[in-house]
C-alpha atoms as a PDB file:
ATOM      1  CA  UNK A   1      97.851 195.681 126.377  1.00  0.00           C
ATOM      2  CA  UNK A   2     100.282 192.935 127.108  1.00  0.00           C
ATOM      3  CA  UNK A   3     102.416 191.270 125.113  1.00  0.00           C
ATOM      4  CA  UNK A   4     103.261 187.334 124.835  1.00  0.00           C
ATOM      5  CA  UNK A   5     107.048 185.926 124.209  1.00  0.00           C
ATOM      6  CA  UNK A   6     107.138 184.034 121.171  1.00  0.00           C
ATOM      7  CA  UNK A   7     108.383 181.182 123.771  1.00  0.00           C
ATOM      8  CA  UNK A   8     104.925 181.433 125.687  1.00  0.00           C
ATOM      9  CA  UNK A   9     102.862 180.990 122.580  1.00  0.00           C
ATOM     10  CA  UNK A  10     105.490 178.398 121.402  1.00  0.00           C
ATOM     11  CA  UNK A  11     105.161 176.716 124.804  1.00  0.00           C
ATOM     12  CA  UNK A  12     101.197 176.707 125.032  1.00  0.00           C
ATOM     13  CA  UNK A  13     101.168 175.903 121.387  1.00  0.00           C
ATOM     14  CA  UNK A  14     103.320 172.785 122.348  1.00  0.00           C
ATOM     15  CA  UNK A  15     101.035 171.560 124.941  1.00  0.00           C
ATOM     16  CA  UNK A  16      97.753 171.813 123.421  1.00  0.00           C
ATOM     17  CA  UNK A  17      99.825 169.664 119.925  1.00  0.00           C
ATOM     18  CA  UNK A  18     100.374 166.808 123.504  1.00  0.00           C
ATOM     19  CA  UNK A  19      96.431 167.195 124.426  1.00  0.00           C
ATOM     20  CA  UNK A  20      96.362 169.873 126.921  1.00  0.00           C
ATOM     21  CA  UNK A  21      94.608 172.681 127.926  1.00  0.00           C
ATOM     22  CA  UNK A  22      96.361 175.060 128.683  1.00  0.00           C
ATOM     23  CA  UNK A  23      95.328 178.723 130.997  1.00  0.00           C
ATOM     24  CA  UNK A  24      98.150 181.456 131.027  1.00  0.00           C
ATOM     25  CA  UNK A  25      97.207 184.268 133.837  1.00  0.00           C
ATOM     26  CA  UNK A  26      96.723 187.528 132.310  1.00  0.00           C
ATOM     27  CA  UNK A  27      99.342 189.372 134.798  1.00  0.00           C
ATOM     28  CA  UNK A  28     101.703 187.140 135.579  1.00  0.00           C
ATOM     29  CA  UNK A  29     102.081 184.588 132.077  1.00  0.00           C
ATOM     30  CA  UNK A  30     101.832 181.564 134.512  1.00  0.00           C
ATOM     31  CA  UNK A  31     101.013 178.844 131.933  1.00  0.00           C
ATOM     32  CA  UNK A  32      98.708 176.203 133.913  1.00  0.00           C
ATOM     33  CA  UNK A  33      98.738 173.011 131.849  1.00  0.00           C
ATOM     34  CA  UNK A  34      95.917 170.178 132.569  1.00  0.00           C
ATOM     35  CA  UNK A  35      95.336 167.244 130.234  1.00  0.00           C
ATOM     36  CA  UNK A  36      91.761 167.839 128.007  1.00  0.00           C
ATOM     37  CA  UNK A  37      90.750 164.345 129.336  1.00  0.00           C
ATOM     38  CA  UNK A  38      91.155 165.267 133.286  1.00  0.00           C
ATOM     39  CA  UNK A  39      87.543 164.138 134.149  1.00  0.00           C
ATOM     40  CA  UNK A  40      88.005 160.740 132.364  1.00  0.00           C
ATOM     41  CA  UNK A  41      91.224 160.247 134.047  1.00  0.00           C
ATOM     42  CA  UNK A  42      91.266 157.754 136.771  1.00  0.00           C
ATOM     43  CA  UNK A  43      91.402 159.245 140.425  1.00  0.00           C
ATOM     44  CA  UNK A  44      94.918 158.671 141.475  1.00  0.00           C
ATOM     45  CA  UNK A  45      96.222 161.036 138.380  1.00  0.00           C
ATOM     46  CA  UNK A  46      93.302 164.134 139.090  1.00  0.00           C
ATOM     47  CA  UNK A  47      94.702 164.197 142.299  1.00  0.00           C
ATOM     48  CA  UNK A  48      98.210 165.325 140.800  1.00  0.00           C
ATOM     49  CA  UNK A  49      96.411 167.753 138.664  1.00  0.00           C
ATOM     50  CA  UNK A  50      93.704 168.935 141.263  1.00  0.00           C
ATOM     51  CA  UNK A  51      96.105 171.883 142.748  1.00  0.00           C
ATOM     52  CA  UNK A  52      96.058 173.603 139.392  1.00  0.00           C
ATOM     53  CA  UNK A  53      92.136 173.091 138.178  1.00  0.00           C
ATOM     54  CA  UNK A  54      91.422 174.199 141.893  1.00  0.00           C
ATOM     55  CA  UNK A  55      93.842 177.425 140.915  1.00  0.00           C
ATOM     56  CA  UNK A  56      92.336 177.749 137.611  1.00  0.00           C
ATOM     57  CA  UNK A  57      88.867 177.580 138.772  1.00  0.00           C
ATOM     58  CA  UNK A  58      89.005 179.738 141.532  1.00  0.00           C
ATOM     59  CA  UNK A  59      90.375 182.597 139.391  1.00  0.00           C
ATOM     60  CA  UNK A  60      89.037 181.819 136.220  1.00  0.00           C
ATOM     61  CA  UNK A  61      88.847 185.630 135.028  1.00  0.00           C
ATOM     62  CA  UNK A  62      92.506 185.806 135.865  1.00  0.00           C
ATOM     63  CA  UNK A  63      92.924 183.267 132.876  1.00  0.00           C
ATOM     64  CA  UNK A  64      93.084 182.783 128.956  1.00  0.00           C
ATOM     65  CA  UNK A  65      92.288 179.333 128.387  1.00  0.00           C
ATOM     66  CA  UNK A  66      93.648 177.585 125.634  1.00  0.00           C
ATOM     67  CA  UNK A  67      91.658 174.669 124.084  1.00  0.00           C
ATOM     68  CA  UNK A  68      92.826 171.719 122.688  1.00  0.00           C
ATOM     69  CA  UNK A  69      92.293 171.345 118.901  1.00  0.00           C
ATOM     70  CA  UNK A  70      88.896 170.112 117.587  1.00  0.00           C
ATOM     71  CA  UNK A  71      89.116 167.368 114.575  1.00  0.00           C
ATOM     72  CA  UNK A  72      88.189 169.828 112.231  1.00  0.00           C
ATOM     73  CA  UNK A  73      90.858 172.299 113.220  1.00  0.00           C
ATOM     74  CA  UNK A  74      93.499 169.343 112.746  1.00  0.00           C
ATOM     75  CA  UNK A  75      92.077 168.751 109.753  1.00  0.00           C
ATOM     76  CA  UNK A  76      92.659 171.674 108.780  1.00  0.00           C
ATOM     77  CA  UNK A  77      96.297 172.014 109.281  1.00  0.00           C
ATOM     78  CA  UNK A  78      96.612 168.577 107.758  1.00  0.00           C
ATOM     79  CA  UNK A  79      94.951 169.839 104.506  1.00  0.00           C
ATOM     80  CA  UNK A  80      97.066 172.753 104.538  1.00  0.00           C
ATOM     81  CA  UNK A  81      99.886 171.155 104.769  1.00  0.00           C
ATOM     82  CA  UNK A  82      98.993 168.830 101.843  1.00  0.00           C
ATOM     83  CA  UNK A  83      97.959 172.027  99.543  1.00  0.00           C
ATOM     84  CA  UNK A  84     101.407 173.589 100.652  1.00  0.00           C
ATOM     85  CA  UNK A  85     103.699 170.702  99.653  1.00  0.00           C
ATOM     86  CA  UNK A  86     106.037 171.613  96.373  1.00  0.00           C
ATOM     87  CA  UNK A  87     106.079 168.047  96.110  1.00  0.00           C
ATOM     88  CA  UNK A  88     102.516 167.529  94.052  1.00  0.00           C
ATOM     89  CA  UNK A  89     102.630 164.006  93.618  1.00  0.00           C
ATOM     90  CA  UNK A  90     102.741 163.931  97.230  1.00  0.00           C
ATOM     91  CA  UNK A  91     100.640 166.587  98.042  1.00  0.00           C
ATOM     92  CA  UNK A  92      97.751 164.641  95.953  1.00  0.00           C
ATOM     93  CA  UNK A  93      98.685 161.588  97.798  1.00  0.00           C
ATOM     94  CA  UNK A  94      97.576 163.107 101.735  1.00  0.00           C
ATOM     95  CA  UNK A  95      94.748 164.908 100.044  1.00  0.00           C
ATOM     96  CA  UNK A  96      93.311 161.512  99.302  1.00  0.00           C
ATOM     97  CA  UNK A  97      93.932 160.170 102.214  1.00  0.00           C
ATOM     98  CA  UNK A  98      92.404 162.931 104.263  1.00  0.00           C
ATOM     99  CA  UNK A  99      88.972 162.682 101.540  1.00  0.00           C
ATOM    100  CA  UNK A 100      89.133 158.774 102.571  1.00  0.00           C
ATOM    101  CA  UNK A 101      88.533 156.223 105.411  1.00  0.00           C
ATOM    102  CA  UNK A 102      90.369 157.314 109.197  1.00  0.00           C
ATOM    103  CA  UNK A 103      91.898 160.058 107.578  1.00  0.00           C
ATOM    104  CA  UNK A 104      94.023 160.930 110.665  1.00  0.00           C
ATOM    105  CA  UNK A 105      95.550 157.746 111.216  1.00  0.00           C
ATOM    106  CA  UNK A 106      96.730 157.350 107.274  1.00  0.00           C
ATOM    107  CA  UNK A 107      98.199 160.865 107.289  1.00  0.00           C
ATOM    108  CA  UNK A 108      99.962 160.136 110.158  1.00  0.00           C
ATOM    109  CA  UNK A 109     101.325 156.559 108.935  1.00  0.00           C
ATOM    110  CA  UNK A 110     101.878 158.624 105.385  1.00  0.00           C
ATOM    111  CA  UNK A 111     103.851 161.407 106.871  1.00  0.00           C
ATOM    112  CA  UNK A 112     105.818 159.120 109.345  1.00  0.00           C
ATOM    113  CA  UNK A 113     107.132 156.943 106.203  1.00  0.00           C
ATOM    114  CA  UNK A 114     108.117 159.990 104.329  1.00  0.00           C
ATOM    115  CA  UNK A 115     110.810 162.733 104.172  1.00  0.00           C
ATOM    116  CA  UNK A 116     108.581 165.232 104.734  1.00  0.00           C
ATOM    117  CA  UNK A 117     108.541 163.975 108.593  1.00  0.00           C
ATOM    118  CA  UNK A 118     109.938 166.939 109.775  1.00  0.00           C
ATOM    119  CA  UNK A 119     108.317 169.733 107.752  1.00  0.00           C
ATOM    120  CA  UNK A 120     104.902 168.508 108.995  1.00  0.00           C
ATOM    121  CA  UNK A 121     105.911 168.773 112.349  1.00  0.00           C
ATOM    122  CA  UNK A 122     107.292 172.634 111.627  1.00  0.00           C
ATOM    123  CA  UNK A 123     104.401 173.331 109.985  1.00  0.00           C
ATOM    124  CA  UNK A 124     102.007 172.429 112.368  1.00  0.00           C
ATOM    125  CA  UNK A 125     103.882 174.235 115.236  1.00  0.00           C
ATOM    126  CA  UNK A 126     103.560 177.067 113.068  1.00  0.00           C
ATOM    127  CA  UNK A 127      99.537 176.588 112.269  1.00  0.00           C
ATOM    128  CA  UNK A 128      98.905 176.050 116.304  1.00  0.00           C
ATOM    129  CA  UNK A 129     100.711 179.211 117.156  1.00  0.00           C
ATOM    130  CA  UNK A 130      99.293 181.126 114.733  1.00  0.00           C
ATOM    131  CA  UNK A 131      95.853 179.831 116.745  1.00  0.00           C
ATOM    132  CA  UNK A 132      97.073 180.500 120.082  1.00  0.00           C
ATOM    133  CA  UNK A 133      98.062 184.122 118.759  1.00  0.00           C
ATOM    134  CA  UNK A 134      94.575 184.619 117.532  1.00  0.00           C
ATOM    135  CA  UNK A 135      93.208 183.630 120.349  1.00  0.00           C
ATOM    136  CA  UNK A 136      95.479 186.136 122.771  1.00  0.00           C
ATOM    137  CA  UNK A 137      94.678 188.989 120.218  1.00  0.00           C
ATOM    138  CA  UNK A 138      90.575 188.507 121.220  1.00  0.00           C
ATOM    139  CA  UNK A 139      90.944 188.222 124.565  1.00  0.00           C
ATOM    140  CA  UNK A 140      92.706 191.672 124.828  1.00  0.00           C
ATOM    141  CA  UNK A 141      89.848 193.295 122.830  1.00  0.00           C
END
């Protein structure tokens, strides 16, 4: 059974939060990061990521892959975050924005005008380790 350095699952946790994948070998911990949107990307950047999807690919089972997060995950966090908040007023005020119209662009605005900047950035760290722990916890089973 191995066991994963909190700076690992901070690390892959970080990269998936930029929009990549991310595959840590089994043995090793090589983290292998490739950007989620590699097949949309034009050909010039693949080739700088085509070592590692080539690496990846050819020794898939060798791999945990880490996914970046679906909308409804983020959402998730983001309503979290909102129920979490000792500051109700404000806590109200992201819950109705995430019940309303482009819900992650006016959390985002909200949070960035706020003092609470910070925190949400924390938090959600926190929220996509806790995934990426989850996720190294099946694959041992």
């Amino acid at each position: 059974m191995n066991t994963y350095d909190a700076k690992i699952i901070r690390e892959i946790a970080q990269s998936l939060d930029c929009g990549e994948d991310c595959y840590l070998h089994k043995k090793t911990q090589e983290i292998i990061t490739i950007p989620s949107d590699f097949e949309l990307m034009e050909e010039e950047f693949q080739e700088i990521f085509e070592p590692f999807v080539t690496k990846v690919e050819k020794n898939k089972k060798d791999f945990i892959k880490f996914e970046v997060l679906e909308s409804p995950e983020s959402y998730k966090i983001m309503d979290k975050f909102a129920y979490q908040l000792a500051d109700i007023e404000f806590g109200a005020k992201l819950t109705n924005i995430l019940n309303a119209r482009k819900p992650f662009q006016n959390f985002k605005l909200a949070i960035d005008d706020s003092e609470y900047r910070e925190s949400w950035f924390a938090f959600k760290q926190k929220e996509i380790e806790k995934i990426v722990t989850s996720i190294l916890e099946v694959s041992e089973k």
